[in-house]
Protein backbone atom coordinates (compact mmCIF):
# COMPACT_ATOMS: atom_id res chain seq x y z
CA UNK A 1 119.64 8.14 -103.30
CA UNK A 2 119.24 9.91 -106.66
CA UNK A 3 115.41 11.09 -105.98
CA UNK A 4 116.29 12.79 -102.85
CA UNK A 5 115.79 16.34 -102.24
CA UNK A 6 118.17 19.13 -102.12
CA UNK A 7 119.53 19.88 -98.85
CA UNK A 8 120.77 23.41 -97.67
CA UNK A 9 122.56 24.08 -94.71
CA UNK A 10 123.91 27.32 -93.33
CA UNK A 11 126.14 27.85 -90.40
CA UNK A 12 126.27 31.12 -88.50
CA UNK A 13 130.08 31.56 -87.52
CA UNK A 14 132.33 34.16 -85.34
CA UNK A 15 136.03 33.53 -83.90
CA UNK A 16 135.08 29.66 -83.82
CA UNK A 17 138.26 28.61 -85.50
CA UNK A 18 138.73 25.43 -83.06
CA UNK A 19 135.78 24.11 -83.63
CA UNK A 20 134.13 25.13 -87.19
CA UNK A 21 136.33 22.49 -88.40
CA UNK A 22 135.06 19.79 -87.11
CA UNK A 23 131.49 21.37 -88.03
CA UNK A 24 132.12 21.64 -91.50
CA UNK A 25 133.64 17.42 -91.59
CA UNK A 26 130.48 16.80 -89.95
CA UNK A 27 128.37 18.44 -92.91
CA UNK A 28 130.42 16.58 -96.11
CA UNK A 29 130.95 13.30 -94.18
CA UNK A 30 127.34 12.98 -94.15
CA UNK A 31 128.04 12.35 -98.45
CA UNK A 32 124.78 13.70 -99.34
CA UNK A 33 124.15 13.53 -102.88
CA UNK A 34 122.46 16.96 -103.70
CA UNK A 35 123.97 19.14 -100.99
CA UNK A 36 124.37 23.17 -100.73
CA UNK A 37 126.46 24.31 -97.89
CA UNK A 38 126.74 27.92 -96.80
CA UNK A 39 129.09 29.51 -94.28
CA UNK A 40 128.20 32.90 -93.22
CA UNK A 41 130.87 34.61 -91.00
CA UNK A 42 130.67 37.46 -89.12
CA UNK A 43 134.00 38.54 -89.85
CA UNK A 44 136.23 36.67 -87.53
CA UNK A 45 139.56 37.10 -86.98
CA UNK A 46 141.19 34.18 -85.43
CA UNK A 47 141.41 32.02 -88.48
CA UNK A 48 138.62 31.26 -89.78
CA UNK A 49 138.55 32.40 -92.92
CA UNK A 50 141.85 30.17 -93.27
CA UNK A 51 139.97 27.37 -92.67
CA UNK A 52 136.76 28.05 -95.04
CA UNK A 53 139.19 29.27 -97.86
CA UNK A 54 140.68 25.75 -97.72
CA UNK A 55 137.92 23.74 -97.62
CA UNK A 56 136.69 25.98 -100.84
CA UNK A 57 139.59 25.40 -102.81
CA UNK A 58 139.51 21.95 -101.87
CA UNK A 59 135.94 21.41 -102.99
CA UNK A 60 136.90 23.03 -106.11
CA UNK A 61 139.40 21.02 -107.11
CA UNK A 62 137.29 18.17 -107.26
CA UNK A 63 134.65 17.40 -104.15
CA UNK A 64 136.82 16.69 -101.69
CA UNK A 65 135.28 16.16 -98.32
CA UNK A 66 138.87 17.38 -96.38
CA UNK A 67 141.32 19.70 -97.37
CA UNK A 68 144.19 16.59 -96.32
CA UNK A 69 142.49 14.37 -98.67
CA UNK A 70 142.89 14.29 -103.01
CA UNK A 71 140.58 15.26 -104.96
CA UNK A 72 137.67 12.58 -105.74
CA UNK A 73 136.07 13.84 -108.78
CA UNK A 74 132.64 13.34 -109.73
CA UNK A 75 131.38 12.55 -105.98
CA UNK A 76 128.17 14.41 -105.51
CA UNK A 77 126.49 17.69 -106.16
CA UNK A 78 128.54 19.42 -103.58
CA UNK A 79 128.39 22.97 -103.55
CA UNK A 80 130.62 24.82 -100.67
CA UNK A 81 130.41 28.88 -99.77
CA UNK A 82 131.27 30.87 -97.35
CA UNK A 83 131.34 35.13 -97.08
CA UNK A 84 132.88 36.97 -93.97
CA UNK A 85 131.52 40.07 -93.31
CA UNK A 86 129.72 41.77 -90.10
CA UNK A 87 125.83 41.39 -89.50
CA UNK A 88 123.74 41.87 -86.69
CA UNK A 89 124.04 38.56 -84.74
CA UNK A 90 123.50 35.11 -85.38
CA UNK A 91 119.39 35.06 -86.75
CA UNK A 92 120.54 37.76 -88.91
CA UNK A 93 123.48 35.60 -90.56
CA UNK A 94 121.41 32.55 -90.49
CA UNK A 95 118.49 34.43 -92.40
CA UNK A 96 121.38 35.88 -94.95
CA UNK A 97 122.07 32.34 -95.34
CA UNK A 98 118.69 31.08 -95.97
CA UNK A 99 118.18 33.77 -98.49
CA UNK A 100 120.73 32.36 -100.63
CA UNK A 101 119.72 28.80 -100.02
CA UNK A 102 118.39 27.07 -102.65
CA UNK A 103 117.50 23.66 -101.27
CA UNK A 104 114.10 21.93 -100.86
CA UNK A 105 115.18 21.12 -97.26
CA UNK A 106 117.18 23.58 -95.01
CA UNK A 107 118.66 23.20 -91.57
CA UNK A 108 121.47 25.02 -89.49
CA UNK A 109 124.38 23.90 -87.53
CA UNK A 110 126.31 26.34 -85.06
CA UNK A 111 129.62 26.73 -85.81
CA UNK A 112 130.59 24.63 -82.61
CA UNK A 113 127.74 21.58 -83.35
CA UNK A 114 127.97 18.52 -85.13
CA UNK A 115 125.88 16.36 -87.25
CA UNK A 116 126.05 12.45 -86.47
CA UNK A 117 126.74 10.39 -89.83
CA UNK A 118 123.43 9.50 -91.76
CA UNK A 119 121.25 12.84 -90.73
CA UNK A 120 121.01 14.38 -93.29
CA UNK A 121 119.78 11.31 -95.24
CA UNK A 122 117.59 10.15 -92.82
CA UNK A 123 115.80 13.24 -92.62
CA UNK A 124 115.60 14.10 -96.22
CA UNK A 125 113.72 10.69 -96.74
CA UNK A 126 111.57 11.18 -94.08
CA UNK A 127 110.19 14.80 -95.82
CA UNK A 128 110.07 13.00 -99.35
CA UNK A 129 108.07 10.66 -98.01
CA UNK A 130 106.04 12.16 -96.07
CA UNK A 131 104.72 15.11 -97.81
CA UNK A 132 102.22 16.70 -94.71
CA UNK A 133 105.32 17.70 -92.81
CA UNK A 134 107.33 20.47 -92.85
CA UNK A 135 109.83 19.95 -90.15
CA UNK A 136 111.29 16.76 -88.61
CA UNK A 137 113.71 16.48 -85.94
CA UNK A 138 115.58 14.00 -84.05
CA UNK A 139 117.48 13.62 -80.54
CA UNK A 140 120.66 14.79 -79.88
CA UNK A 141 123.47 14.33 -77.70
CA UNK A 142 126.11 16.60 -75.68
CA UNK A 143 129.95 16.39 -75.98
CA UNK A 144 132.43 18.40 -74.63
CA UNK A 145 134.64 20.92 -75.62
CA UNK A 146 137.28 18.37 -77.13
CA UNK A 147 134.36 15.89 -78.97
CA UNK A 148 134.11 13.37 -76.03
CA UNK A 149 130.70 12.20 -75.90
CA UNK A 150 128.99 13.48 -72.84
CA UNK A 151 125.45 12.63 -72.00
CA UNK A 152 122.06 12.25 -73.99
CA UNK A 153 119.94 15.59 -74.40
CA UNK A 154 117.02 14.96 -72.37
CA UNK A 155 115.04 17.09 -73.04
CA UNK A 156 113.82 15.86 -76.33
CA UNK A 157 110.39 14.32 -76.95
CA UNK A 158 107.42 13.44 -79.41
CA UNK A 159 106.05 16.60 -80.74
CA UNK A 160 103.29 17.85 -79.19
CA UNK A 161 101.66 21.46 -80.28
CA UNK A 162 99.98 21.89 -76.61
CA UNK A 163 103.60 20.46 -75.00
CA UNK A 164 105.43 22.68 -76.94
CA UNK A 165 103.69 25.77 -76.61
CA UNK A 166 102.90 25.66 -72.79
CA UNK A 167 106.03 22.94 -71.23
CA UNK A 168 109.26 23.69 -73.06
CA UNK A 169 111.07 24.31 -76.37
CA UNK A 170 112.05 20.16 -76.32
CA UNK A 171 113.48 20.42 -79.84
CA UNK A 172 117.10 20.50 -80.02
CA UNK A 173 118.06 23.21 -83.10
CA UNK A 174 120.89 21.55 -84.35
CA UNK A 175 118.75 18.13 -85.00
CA UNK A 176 115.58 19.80 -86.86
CA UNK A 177 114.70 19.68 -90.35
CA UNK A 178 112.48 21.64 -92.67
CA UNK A 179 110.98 22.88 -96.20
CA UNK A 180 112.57 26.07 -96.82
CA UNK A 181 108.64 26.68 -98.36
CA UNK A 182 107.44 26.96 -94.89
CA UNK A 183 110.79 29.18 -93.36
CA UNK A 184 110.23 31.65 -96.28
CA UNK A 185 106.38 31.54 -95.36
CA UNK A 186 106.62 32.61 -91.77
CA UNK A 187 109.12 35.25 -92.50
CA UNK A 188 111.74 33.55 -91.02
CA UNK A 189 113.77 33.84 -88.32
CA UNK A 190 113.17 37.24 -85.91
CA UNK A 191 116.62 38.69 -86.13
CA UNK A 192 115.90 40.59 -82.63
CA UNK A 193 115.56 37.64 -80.33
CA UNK A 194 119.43 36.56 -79.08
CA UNK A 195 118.42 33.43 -77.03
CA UNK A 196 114.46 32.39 -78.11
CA UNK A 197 114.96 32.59 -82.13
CA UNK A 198 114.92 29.03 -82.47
CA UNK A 199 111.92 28.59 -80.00
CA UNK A 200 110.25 31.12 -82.01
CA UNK A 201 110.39 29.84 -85.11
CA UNK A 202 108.94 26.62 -83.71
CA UNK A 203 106.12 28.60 -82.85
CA UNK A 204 105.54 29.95 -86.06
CA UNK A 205 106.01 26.97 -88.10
CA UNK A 206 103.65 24.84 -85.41
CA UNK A 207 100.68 27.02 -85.94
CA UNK A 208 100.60 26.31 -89.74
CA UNK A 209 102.34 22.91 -90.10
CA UNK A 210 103.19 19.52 -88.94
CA UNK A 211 106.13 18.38 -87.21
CA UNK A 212 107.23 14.78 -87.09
CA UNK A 213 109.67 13.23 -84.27
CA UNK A 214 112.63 11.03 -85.41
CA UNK A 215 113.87 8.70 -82.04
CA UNK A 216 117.40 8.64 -83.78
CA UNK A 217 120.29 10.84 -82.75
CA UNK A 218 121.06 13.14 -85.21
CA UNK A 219 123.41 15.88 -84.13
CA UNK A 220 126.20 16.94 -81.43
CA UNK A 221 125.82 19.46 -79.44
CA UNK A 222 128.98 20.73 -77.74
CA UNK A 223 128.56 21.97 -74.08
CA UNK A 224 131.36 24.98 -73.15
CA UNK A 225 129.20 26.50 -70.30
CA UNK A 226 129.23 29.56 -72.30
CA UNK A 227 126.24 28.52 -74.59
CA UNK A 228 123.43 30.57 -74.75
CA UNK A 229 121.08 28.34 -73.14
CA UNK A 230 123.37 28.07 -70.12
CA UNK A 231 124.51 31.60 -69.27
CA UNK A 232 121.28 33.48 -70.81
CA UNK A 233 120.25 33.46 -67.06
CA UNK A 234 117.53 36.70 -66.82
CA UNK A 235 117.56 38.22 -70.14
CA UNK A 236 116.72 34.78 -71.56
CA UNK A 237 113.99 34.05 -69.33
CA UNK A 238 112.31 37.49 -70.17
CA UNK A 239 113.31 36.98 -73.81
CA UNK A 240 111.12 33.78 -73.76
CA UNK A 241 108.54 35.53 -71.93
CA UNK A 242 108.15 37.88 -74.29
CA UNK A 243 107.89 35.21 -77.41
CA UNK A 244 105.54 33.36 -75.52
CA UNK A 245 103.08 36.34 -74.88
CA UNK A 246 103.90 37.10 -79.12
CA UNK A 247 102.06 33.57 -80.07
CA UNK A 248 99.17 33.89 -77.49
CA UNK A 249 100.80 31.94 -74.23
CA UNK A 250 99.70 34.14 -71.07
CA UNK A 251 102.57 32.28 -68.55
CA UNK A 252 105.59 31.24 -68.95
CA UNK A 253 106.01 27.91 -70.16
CA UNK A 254 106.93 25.46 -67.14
CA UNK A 255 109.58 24.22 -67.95
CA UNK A 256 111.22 27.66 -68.27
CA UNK A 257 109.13 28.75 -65.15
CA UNK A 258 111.46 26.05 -63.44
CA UNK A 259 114.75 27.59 -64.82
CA UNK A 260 113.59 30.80 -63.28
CA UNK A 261 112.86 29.61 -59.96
CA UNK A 262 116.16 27.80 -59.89
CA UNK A 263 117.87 31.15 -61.04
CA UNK A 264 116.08 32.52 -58.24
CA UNK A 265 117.08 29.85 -55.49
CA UNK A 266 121.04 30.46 -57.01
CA UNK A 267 120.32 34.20 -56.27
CA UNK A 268 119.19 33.69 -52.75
CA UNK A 269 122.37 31.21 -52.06
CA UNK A 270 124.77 33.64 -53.40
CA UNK A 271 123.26 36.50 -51.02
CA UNK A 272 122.87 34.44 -48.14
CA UNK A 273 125.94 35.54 -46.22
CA UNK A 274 125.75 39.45 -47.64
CA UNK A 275 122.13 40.38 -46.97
CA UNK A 276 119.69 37.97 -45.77
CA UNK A 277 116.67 39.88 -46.54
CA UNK A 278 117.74 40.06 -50.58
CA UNK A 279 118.51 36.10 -50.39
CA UNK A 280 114.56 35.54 -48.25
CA UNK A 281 113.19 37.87 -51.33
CA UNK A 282 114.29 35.81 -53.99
CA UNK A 283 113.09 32.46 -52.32
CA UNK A 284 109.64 33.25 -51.75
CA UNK A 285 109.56 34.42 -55.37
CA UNK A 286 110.86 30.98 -56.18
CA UNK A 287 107.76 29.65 -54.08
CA UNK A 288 105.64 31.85 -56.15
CA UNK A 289 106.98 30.86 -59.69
CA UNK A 290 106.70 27.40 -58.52
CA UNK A 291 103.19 27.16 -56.92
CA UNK A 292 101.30 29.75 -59.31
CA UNK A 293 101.92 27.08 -62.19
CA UNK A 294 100.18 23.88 -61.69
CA UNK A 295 102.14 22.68 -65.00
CA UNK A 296 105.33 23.49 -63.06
CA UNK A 297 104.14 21.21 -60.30
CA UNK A 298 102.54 18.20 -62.21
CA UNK A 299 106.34 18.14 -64.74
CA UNK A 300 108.53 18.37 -61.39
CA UNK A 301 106.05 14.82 -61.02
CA UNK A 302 107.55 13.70 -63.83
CA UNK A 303 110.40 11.33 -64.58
CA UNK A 304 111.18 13.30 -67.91
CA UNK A 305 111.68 16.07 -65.90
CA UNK A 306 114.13 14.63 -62.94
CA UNK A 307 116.25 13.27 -66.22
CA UNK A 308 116.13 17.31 -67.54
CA UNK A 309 117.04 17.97 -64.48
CA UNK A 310 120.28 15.12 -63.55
CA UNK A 311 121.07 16.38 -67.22
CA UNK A 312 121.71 19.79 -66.14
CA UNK A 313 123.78 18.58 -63.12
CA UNK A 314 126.29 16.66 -65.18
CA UNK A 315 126.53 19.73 -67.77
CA UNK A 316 127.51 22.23 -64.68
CA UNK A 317 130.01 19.83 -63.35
CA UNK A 318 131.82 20.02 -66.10
């Protein structure tokens, strides 16, 4: 435990008062010995900064890992902070974070996402001892909006460059790892993407660097239907476009090709009964999505794939 790395971790926040608390537990519960923790609000107003100024005073006063609990002095090489001001969006917090960060190691958890316990230590070991990689992540698992665990994220898997540059973003955010080193070297995070940041930086860090796959779930994320990758629709399927053409990919990657043709079958059911023509339009260009992409065709072959995909049907019945 003693010759473990420092660990930084930043999480972006705005008007996430039910939830951040639960984020932040999930960050000192892990009891990391050499940890830096950074909360960078975009000025909420719903209570927030309540919350954060508790935890800090809290921490202060000797460590403590809750603000119900006494002080336990002497735990661990805790440092807790937190600012509240505006910013541009959540890359640009998260990259305000990072510049502060200090760590060897540096991650970040939405304000609404947990970690599980023993993350943080099991990926910090994993980097110390295996010096060739710069980021490691893990699985993940979905829980709803009150913590109840939900269902697996399925769309994880062993890291593949080729997979990850032409089939799907497969690495959850909130379960990766990596040397700040390699962040600062690719410039970090592009603080004009809203939806494909994450994706992006994947694609950065991949052309330089090796990533390493952890089968151990490391991190909660919590499904509200309102999450990016769920109600992105369009804007995030041009937004990933657009990162893909940035790093060299000519099409789409199929597993977003897929999303679009769904969004495009969801079109031409919702415009059925209004105009018939509109709803035949967007089905063929489903057909066309689909059958243009023999990647699209050989994954819909695939049992990873038809998991992705009952995934997706539990997360919209909710």
């Amino acid at each position: 435990m003693h010759n473990l790395p420092t660990v930084s971790i930043i999480t972006p926040s705005f008007n996430h008062a039910k939830y951040i608390d639960a984020t932040i537990r999930s960050v000192l519960d892990q009891n990391y010995p050499r940890l830096q923790y950074i909360v960078m609000d975009g000025g909420s107003t719903d209570g927030t900064a309540d919350i954060l100024r508790r935890y800090e005073v809290h921490i202060a006063a000797g460590n403590a890992r809750d603000p119900n609990d006494g002080p336990r002095p002497g735990e661990s090489d805790l440092s807790f902070t937190w600012t509240s001001e505006r910013d541009r969006g959540q890359a640009d917090a998260i990259n305000k974070g990072f510049a502060r960060a200090t760590g060897d190691i540096i991650g970040w958890l939405n304000s609404d996402d947990c970690y599980k316990p023993g993350s943080l230590i099991a990926a910090a070991q994993y980097l110390r001892d295996h010096p060739d990689i710069a980021l490691v992540y893990g699985d993940a698992e979905f829980i709803t909006a009150d913590g109840s665990y939900l269902c697996p994220c399925a769309n994880t898997e062993p890291f593949s460059r080729h997979r990850l540059r032409h089939y799907s973003d497969y690495i959850v955010q909130p379960a990766a790892f990596f040397r700040r080193s390699a962040f600062e070297s690719v410039g970090g995070l592009d603080a004009s993407l809203n939806f494909a940041m994450d994706y992006d930086l994947w694609l950065k860090l991949a052309d330089r660097y090796q990533f390493a796959y952890v089968p151990q779930v490391w991190a909660q994320y919590r499904w509200l239907g309102e999450n990016k990758s769920a109600a992105g629709g369009w804007p995030r399927i041009e937004e990933v476009r657009q990162v893909a053409r940035r790093h060299g990919i000519r099409r789409l990657p199929a597993y977003f090709r897929l999303e679009a043709v769904n969004l495009h079958l969801t079109e031409a059911k919702r415009a059925w009964t209004t105009n018939k023509a509109a709803a035949a339009s967007h089905v063929a260009k489903a057909v066309a999505q689909a059958i243009t992409s023999p990647r699209a065709w050989w994954s819909l072959c695939q049992s990873h794939t038809r998991r992705i995909i009952r995934t997706g049907r539990i997360l919209r019945s909710i």
